[in-house]
N, C-alpha and C. Protein backbone atom coordinates (compact mmCIF):
# COMPACT_ATOMS: atom_id res chain seq x y z
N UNK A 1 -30.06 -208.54 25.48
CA UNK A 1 -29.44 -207.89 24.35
C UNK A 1 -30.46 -207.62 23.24
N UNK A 2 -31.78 -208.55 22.99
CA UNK A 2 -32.18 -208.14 22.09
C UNK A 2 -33.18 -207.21 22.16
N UNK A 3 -33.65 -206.95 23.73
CA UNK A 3 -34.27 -205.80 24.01
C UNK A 3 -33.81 -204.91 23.68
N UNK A 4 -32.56 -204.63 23.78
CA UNK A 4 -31.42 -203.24 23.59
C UNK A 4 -31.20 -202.90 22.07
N UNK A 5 -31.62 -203.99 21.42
CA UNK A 5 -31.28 -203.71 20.22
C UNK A 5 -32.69 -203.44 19.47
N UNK A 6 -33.99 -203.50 19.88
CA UNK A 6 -35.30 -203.52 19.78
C UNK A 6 -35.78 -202.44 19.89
N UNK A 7 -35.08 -201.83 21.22
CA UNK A 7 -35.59 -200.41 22.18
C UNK A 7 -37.32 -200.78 22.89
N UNK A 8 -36.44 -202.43 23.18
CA UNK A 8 -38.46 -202.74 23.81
C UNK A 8 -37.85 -203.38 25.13
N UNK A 9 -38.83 -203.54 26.32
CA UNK A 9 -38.58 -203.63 27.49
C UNK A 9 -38.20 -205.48 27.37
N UNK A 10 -37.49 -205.77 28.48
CA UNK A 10 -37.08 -207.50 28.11
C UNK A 10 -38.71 -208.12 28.36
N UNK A 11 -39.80 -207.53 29.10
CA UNK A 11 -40.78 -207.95 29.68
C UNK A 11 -42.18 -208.03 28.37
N UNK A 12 -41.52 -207.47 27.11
CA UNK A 12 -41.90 -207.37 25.75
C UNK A 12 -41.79 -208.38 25.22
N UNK A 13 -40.49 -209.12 25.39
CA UNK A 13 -40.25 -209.98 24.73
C UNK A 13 -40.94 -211.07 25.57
N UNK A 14 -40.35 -211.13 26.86
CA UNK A 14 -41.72 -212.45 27.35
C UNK A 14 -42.95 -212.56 27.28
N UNK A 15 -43.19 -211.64 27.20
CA UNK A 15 -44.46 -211.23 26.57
C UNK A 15 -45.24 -212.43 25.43
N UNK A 16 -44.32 -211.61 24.31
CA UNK A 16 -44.26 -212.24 22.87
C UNK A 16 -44.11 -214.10 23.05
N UNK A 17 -43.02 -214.51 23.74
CA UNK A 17 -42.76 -215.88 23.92
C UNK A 17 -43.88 -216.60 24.69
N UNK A 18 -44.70 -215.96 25.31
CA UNK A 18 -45.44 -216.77 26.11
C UNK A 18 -47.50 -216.49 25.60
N UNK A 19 -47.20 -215.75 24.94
CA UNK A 19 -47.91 -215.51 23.53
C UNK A 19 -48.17 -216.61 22.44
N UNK A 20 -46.56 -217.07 22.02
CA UNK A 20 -46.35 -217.99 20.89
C UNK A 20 -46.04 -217.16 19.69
N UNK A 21 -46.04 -215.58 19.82
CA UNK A 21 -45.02 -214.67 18.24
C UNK A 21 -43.75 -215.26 18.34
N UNK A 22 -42.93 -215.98 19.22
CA UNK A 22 -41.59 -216.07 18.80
C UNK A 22 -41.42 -216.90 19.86
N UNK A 23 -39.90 -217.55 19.60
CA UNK A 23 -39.85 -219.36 20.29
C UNK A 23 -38.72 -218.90 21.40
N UNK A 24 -38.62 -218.99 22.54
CA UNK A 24 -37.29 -218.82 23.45
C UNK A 24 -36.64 -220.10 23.21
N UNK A 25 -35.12 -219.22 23.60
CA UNK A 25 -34.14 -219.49 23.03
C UNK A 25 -33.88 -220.92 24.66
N UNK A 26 -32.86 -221.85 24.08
CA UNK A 26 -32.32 -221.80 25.81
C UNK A 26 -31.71 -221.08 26.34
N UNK A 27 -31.66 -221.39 27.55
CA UNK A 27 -31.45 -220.14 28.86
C UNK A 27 -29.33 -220.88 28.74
N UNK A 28 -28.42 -220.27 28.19
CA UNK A 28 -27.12 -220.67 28.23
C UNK A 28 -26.85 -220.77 30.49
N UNK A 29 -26.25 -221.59 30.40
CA UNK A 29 -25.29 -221.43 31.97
C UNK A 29 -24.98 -220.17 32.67
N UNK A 30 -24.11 -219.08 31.68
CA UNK A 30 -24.05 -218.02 32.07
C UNK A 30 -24.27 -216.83 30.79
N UNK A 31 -24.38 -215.96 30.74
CA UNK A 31 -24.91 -214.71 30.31
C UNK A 31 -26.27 -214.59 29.62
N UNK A 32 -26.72 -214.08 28.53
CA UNK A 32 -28.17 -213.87 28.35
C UNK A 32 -27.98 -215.07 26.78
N UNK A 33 -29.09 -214.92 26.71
CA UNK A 33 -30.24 -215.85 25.76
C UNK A 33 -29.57 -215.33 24.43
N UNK A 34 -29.25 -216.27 23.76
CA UNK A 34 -28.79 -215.86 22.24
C UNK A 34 -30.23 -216.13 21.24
N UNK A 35 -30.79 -214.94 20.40
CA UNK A 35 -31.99 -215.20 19.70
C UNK A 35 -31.26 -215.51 18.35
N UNK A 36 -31.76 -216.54 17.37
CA UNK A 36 -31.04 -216.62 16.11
C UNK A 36 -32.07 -215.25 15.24
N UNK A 37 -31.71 -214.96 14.27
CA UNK A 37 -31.76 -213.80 13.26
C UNK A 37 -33.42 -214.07 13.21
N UNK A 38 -33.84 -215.20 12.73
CA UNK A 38 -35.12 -215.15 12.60
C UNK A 38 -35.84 -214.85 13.77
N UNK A 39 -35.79 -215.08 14.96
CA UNK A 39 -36.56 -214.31 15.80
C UNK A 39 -36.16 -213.09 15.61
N UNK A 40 -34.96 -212.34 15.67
CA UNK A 40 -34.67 -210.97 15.45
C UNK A 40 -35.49 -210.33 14.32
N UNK A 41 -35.75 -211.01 13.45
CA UNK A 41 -36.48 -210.50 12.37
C UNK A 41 -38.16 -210.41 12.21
N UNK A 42 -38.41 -211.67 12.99
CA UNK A 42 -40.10 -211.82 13.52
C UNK A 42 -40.22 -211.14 14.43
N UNK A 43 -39.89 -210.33 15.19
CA UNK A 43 -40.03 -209.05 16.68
C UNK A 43 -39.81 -207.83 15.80
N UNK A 44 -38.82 -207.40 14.86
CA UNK A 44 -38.89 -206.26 13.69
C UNK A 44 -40.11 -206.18 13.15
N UNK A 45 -40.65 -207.38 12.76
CA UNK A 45 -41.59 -207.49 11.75
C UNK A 45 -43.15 -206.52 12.74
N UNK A 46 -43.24 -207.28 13.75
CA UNK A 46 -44.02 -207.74 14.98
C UNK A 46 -44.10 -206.04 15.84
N UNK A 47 -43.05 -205.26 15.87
CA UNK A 47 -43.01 -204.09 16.05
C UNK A 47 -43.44 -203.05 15.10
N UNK A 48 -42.89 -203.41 13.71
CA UNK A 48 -43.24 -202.45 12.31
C UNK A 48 -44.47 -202.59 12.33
N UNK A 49 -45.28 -204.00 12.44
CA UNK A 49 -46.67 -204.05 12.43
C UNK A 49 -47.43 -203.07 13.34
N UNK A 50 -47.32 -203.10 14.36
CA UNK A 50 -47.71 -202.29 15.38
C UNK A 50 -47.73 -200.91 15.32
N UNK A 51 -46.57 -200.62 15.10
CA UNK A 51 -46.47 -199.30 14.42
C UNK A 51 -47.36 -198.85 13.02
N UNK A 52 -47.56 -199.45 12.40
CA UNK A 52 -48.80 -199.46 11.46
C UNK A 52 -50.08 -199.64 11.79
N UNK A 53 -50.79 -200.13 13.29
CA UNK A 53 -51.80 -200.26 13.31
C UNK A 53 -52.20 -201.32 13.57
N UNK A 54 -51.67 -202.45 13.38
CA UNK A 54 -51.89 -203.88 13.75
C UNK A 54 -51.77 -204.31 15.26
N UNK A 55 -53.02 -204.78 15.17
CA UNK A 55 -53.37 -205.43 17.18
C UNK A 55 -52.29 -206.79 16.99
N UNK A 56 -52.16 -206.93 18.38
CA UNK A 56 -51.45 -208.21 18.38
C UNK A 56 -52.56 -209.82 17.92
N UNK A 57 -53.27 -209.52 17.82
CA UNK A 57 -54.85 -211.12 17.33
C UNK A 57 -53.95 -210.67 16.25
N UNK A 58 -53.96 -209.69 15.63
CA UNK A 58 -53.51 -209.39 13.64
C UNK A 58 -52.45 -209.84 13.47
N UNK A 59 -51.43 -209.65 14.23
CA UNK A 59 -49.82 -209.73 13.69
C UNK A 59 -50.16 -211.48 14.37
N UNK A 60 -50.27 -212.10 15.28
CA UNK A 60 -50.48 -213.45 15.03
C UNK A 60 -50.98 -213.71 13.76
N UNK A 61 -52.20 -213.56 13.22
CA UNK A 61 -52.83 -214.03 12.12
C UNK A 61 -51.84 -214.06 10.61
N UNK A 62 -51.30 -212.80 10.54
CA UNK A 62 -50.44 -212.56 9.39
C UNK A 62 -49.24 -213.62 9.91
N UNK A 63 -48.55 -213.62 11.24
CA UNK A 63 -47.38 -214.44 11.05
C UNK A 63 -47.72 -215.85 10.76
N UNK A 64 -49.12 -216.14 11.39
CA UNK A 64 -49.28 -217.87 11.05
C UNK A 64 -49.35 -217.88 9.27
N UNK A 65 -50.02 -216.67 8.57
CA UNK A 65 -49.93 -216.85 7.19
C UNK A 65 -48.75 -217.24 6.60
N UNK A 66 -47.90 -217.14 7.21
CA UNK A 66 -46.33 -216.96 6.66
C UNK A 66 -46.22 -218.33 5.17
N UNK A 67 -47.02 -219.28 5.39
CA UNK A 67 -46.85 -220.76 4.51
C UNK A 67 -48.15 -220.33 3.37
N UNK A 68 -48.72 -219.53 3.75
CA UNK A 68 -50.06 -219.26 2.90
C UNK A 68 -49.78 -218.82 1.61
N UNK A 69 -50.80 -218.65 0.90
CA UNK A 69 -50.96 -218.03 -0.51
C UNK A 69 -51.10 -216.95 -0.37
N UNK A 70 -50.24 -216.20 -1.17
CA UNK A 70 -49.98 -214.40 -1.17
C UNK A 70 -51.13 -213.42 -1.11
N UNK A 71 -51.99 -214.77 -1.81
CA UNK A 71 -53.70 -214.18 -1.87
C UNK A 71 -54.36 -213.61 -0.53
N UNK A 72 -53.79 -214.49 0.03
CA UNK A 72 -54.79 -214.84 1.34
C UNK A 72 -54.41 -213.15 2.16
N UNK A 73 -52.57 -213.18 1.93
CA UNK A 73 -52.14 -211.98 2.71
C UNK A 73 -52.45 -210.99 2.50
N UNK A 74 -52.38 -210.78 1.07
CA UNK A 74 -53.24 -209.54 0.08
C UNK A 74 -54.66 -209.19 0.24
N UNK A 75 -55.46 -209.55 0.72
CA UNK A 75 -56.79 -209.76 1.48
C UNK A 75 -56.79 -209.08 2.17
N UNK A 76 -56.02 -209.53 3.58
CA UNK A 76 -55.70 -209.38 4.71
C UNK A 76 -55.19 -207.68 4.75
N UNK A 77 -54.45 -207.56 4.04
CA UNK A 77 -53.52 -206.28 4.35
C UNK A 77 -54.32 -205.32 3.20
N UNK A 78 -55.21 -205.59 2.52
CA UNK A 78 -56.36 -204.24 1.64
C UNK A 78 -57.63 -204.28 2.78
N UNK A 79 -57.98 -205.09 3.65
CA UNK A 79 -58.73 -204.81 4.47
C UNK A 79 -58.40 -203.88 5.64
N UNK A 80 -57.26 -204.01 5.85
CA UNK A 80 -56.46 -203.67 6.88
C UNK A 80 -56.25 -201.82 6.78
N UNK A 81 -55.93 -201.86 5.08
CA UNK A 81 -55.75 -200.32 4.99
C UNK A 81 -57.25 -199.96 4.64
N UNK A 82 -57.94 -200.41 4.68
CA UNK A 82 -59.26 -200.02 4.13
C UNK A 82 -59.91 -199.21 5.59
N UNK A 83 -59.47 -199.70 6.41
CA UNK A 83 -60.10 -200.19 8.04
C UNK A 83 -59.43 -198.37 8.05
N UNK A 84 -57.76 -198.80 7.81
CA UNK A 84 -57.35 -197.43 8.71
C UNK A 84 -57.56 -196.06 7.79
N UNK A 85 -57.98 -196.46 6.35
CA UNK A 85 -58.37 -195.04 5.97
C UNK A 85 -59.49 -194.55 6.07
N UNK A 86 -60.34 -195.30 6.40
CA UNK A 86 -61.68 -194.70 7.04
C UNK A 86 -61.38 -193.81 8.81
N UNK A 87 -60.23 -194.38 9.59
CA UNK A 87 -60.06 -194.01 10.36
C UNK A 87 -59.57 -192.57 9.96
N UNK A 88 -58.83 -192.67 9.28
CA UNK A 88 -57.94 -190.93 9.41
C UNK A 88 -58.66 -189.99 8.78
N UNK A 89 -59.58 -191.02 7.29
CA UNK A 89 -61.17 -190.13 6.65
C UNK A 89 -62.09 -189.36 7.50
């Protein structure tokens, strides 16, 4: 289900889980895997990134920031556009 709601293949998401971007859920008895909101929201995040330009080494790095100082992220993300406007320059 949360592939379907993603528009990403389920093989995306194992992907991601066996990665360490996001925690699997347990496997219920019968039907599929219930993700709570925060993974739903760390795979949004994790996709938007991507779509911006961010390798997956990056979107790890920014999600481990998550406890960090805003500083650190702000760094991170003026380097980041610095990188891609030289690209489109």
């Amino acid at each position: 289900m949360l592939a379907k709601e993603l528009s990403v293949n389920v093989e995306t998401i194992r992907f991601y889980e066996r990665k360490g971007l996001i925690k699997q859920p347990p496997k219920p008895m019968q039907g599929y895997r219930h993700y709570p909101k925060e993974t739903v929201n760390r795979m949004h995040f994790i996709k938007r990134s991507q779509e911006l330009g961010f390798t997956l080494n990056e979107i790890e790095g920014l999600l481990a920031l998550n406890d960090s100082p805003c500083s650190k992220v702000q760094e991170l993300a003026n380097k980041k556009l610095i990188a891609v406007q030289k690209k489109d320059g």
